[in-house]
Protein backbone atom coordinates (compact mmCIF):
# COMPACT_ATOMS: atom_id res chain seq x y z
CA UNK A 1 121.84 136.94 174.04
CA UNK A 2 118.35 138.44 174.99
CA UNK A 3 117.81 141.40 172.83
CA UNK A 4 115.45 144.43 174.30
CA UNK A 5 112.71 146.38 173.02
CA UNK A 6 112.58 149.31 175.16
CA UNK A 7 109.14 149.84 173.99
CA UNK A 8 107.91 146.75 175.58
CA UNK A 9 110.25 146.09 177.88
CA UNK A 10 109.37 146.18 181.89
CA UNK A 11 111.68 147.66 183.14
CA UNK A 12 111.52 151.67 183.32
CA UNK A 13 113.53 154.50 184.26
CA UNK A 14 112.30 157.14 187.10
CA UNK A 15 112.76 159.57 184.69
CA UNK A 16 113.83 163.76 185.41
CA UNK A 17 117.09 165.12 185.29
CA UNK A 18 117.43 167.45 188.48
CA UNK A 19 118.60 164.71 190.04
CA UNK A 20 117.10 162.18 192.71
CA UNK A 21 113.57 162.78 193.86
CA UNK A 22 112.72 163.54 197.89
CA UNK A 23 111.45 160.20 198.02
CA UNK A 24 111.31 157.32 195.80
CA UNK A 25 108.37 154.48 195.16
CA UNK A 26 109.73 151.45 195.73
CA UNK A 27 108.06 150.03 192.29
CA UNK A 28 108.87 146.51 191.36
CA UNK A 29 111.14 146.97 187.51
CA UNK A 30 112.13 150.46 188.65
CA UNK A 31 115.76 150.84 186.86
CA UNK A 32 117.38 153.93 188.62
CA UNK A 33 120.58 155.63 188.32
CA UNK A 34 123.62 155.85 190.67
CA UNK A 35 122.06 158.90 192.62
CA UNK A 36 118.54 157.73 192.54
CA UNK A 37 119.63 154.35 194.02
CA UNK A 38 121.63 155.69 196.78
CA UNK A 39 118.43 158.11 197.73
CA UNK A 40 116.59 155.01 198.14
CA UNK A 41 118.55 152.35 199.29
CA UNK A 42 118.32 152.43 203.05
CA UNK A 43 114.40 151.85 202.36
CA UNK A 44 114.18 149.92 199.20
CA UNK A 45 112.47 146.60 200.31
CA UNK A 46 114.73 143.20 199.52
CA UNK A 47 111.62 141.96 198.00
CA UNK A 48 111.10 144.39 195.24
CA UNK A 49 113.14 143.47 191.84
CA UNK A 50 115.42 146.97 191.55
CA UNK A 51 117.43 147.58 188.66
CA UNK A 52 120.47 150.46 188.23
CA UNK A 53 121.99 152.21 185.33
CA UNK A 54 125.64 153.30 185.17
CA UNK A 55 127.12 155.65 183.17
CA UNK A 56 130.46 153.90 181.84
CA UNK A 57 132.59 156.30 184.21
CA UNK A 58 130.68 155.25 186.98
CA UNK A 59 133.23 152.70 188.80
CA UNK A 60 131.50 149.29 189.70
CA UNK A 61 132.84 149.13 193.35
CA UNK A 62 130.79 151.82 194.57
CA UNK A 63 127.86 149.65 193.94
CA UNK A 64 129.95 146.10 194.53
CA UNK A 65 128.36 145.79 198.05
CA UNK A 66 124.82 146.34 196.77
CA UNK A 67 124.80 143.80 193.94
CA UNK A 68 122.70 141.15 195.61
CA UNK A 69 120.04 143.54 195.53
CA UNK A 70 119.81 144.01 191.88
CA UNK A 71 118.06 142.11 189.72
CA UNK A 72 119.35 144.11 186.07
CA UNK A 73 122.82 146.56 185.59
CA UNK A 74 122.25 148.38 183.08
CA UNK A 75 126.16 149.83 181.46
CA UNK A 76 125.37 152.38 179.02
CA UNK A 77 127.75 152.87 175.61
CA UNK A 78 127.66 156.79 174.74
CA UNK A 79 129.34 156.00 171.74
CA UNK A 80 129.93 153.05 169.90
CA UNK A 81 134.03 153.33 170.25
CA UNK A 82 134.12 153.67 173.92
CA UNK A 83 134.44 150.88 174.97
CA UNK A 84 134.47 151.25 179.34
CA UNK A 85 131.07 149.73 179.58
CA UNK A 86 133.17 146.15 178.55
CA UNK A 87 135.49 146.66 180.99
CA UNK A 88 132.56 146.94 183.77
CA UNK A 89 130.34 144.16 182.29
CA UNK A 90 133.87 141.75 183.04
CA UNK A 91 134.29 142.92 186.27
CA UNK A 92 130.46 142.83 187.79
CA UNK A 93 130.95 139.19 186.35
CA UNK A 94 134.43 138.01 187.06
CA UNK A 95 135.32 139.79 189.77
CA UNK A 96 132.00 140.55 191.70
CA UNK A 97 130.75 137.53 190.44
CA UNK A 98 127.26 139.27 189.71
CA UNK A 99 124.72 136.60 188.58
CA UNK A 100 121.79 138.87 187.13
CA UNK A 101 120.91 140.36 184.19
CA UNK A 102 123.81 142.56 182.50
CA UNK A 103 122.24 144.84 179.62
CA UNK A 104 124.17 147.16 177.41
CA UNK A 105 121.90 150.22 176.52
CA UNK A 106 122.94 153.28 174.13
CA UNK A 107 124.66 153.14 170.92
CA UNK A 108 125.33 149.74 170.41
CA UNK A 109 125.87 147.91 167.21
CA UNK A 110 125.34 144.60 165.84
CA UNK A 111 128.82 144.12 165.37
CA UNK A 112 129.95 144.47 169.25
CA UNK A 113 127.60 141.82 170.14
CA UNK A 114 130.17 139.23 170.35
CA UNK A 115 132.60 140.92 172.30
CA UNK A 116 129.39 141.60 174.69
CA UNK A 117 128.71 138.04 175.44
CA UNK A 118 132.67 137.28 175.86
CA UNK A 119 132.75 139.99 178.66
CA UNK A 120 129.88 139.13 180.66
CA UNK A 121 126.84 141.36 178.98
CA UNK A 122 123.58 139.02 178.45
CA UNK A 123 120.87 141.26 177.31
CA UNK A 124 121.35 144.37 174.70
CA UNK A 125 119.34 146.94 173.33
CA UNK A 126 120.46 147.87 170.11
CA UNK A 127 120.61 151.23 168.40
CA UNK A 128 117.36 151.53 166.47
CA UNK A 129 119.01 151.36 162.87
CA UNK A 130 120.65 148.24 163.75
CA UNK A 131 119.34 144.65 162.85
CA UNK A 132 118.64 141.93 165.85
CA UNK A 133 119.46 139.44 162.58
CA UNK A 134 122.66 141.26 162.25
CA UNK A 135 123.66 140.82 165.93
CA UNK A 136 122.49 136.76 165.59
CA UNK A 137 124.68 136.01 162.86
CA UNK A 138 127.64 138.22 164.37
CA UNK A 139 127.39 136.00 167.08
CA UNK A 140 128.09 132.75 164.58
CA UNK A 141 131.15 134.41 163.65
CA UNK A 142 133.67 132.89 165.87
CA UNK A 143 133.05 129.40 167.31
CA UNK A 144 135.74 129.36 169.65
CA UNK A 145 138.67 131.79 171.37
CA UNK A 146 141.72 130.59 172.84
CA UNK A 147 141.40 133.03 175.91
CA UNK A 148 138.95 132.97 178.23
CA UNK A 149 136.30 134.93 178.61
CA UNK A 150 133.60 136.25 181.65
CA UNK A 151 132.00 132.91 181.74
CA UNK A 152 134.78 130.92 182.02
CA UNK A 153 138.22 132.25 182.48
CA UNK A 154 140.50 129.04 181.38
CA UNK A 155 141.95 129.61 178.33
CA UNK A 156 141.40 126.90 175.83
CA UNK A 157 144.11 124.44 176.63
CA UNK A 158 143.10 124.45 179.98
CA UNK A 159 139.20 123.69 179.45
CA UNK A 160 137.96 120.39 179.96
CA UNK A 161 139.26 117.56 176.95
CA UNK A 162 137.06 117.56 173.97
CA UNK A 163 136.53 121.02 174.39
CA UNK A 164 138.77 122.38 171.27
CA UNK A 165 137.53 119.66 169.08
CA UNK A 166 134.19 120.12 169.86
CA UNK A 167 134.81 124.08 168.54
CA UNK A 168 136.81 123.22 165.54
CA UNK A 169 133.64 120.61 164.92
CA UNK A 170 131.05 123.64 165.54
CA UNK A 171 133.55 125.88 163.24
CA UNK A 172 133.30 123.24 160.13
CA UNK A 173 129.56 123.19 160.51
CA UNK A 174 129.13 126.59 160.75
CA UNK A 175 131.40 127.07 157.78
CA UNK A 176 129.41 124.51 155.64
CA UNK A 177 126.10 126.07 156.23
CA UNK A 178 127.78 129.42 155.08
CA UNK A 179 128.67 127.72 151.79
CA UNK A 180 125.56 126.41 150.99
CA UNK A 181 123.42 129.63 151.49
């Protein structure tokens, strides 16, 4: 999991609220919303790394044929218990098989990081009060799942041989180091 400082991170937001300018500068890192992008699109160069934000009612298929154009979805969490931004993370990845950068933005806690990285997200910026620590040992939590998950959608049994052992191996080491701290 790549964790984000939005203080130093590249990528920035047009910015304004009254909605998409009359024309937009095709800046390389530009992340832009749903409206913004569709302002643009018809003259956004293929060249220039573009990035979009969705709100998490946004649906992913209006922006499913588009997807080889962006380098970074963003999928923003209003609040911590909604949960809709998962559900869009699995299908840009599953479905749409979408092969960049898949960041959840907005309140987002330690303790959903591993149910990020099971449904596809790869890159988080957490809540400011919350602990990139935190979110690395949450990840150590659970070695292994018997479903599958956006990477690979086999469940256990059906993943290649050595696979289960090599969890329950990863799960006794994992346990051990917890016992000696």
């Amino acid at each position: 999991m790549h964790y984000i400082d939005l203080n130093k991170d590249r990528w920035h937001p047009l910015g304004g609220e009254d909605g998409p300018p009359v024309s937009i500068n095709p800046d390389p890192y530009l992340l832009l919303d749903l409206n913004q992008w569709h302002a643009a699109r018809a003259q956004w160069p293929a060249a220039v790394p573009v990035g979009i934000e969705l709100a998490n009612d946004d649906d992913v298929e209006h922006i499913a044929g588009d997807l080889g154009r962006f380098a970074l979805v963003a999928l923003h969490f209003p609040k911590w218990v909604d949960g809709r931004a998962y559900s869009q993370a699995r299908l840009l990845r599953s479905r749409y098989r979408f092969a960049g950068q898949v960041r959840a933005t907005g309140e987002v806690l330690a303790d959903m990081v591993p149910l990020l990285a099971r449904t596809g997200f790869d890159a988080v910026a957490l809540r400011a009060d919350q602990s990139i620590d935190t979110a690395e040992r949450a990840l150590g939590f659970f070695r292994g799942h018997y479903q599958g998950d956006a990477r690979d959608n086999r469940p256990l049994f059906a993943q290649p041989p050595g696979t289960a052992e090599a969890l329950v191996r990863r799960s006794a080491e994992f346990v051990n180091l917890g016992a000696a701290i």
